[in-house]
Protein backbone atom coordinates (compact mmCIF):
# COMPACT_ATOMS: atom_id res chain seq x y z
CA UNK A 1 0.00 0.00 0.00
CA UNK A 2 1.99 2.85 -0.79
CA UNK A 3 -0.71 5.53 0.03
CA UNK A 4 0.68 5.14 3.24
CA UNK A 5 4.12 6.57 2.14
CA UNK A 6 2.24 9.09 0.20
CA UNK A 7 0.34 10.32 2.71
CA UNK A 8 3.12 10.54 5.11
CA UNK A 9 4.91 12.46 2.64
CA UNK A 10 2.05 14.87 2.74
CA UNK A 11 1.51 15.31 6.03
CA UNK A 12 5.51 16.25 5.92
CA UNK A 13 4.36 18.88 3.36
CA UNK A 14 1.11 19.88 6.03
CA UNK A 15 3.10 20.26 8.91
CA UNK A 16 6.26 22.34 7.43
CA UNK A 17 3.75 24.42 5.97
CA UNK A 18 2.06 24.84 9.06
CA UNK A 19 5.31 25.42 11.12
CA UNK A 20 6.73 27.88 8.42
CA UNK A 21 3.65 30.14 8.95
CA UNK A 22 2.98 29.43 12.91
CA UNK A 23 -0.05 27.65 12.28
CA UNK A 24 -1.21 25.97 15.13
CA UNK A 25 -4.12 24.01 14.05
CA UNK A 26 -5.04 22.26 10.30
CA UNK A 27 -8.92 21.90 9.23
CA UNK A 28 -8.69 21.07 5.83
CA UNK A 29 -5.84 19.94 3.46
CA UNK A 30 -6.58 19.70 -0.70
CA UNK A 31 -4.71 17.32 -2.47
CA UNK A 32 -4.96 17.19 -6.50
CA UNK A 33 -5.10 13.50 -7.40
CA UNK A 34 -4.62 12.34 -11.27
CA UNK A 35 -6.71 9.74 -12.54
CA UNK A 36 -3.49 8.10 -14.15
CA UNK A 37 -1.01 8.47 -10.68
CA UNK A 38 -2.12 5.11 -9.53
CA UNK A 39 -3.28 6.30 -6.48
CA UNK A 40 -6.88 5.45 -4.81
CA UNK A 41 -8.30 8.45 -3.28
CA UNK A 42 -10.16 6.20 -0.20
CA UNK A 43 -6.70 4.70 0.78
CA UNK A 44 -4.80 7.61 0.80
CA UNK A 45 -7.90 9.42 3.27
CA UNK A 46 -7.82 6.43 5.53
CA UNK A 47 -4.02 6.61 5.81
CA UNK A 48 -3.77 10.42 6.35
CA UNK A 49 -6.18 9.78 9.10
CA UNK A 50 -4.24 7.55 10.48
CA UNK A 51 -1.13 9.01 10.68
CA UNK A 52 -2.20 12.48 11.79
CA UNK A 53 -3.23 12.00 15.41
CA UNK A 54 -1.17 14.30 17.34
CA UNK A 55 -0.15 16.63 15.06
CA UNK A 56 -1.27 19.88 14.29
CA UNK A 57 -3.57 18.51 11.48
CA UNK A 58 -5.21 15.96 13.39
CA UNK A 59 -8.71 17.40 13.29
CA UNK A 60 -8.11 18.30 9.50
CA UNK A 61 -10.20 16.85 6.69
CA UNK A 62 -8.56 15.35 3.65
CA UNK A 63 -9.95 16.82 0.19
CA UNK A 64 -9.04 14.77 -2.68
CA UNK A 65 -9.59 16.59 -5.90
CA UNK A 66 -9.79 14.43 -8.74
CA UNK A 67 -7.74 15.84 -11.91
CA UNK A 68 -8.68 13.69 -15.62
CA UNK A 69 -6.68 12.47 -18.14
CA UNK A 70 -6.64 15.41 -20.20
CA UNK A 71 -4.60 16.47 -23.41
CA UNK A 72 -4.85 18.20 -26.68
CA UNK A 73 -4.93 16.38 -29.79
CA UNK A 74 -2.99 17.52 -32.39
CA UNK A 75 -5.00 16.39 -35.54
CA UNK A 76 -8.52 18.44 -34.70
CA UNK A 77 -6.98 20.76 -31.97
CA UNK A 78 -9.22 20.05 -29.42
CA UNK A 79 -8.72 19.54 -25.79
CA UNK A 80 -10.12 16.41 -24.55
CA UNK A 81 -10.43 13.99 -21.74
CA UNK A 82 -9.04 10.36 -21.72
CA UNK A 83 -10.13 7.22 -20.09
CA UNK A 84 -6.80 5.48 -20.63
CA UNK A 85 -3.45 7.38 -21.93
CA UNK A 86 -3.60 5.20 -25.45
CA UNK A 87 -7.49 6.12 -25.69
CA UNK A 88 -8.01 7.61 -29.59
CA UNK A 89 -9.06 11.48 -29.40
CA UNK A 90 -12.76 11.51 -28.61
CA UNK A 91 -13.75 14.03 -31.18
CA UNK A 92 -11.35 12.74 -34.27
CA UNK A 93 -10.12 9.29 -33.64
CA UNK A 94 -6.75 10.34 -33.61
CA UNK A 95 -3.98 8.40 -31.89
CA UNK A 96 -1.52 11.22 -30.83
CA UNK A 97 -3.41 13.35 -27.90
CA UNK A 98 -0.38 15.10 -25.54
CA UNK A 99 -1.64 14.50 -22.22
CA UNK A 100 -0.98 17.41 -20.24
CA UNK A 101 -2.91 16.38 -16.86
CA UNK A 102 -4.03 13.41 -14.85
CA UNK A 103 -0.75 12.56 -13.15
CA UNK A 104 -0.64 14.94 -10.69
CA UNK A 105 -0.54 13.93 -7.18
CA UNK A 106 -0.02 17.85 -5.38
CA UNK A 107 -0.69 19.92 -2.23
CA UNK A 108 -3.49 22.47 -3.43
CA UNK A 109 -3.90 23.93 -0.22
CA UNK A 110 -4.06 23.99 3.10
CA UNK A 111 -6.24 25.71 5.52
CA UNK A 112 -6.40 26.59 9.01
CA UNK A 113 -8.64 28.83 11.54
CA UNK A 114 -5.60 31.10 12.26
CA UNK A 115 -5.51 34.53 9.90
CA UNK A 116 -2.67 33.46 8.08
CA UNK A 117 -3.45 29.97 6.37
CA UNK A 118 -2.02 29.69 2.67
């Protein structure tokens, strides 16, 4: 299960962000989540619960934003979304779409009740 890793990785992130800006308690931390980064979003909530108790963010509520496979294709020009990275352009049938999103696995923010919470 490597949402474990990943999620300890982000708490890291949480918690040097929180110290950084005196931040004493976490309520809610987004994380972008491609549909291609192999990770599943219910695993990587249960471990971030897990591993937050007594820290800063342990009251603070995991947001998992999911990002698509996304790209443009270069034979009709249009930007599309992908179920699969080989998947033919929607629109044209066209074989060489650039993906450009869906692997992203990112902090998008962090929030606290304290005045000063990016």
């Amino acid at each position: 299960m490597h949402e474990l890793a990943i999620a300890q990785s982000l708490l890291d992130i949480v918690l040097e962000e929180a110290q950084r800006h005196g931040v004493g308690k976490v309520t809610r931390v987004g994380v972008k989540v491609g549909a291609f980064c192999s990770v599943v979003p219910d695993s990587l909530s249960f471990c971030f619960d897990l591993i937050k108790e007594g820290t800063v963010a342990a009251q603070a509520a995991l947001v998992v934003l999911p990002v698509p496979l996304a790209g443009q294709c270069p034979d009709c020009g249009q930007r599309v979304e992908l179920p699969d990275p080989f998947a033919a352009c929607p629109v044209c049938g066209g074989l060489r779409v650039g993906l450009d999103q869906g692997q992203e696995l990112l902090v998008d923010f962090i929030e606290s009740d304290d005045s000063e919470s990016e």
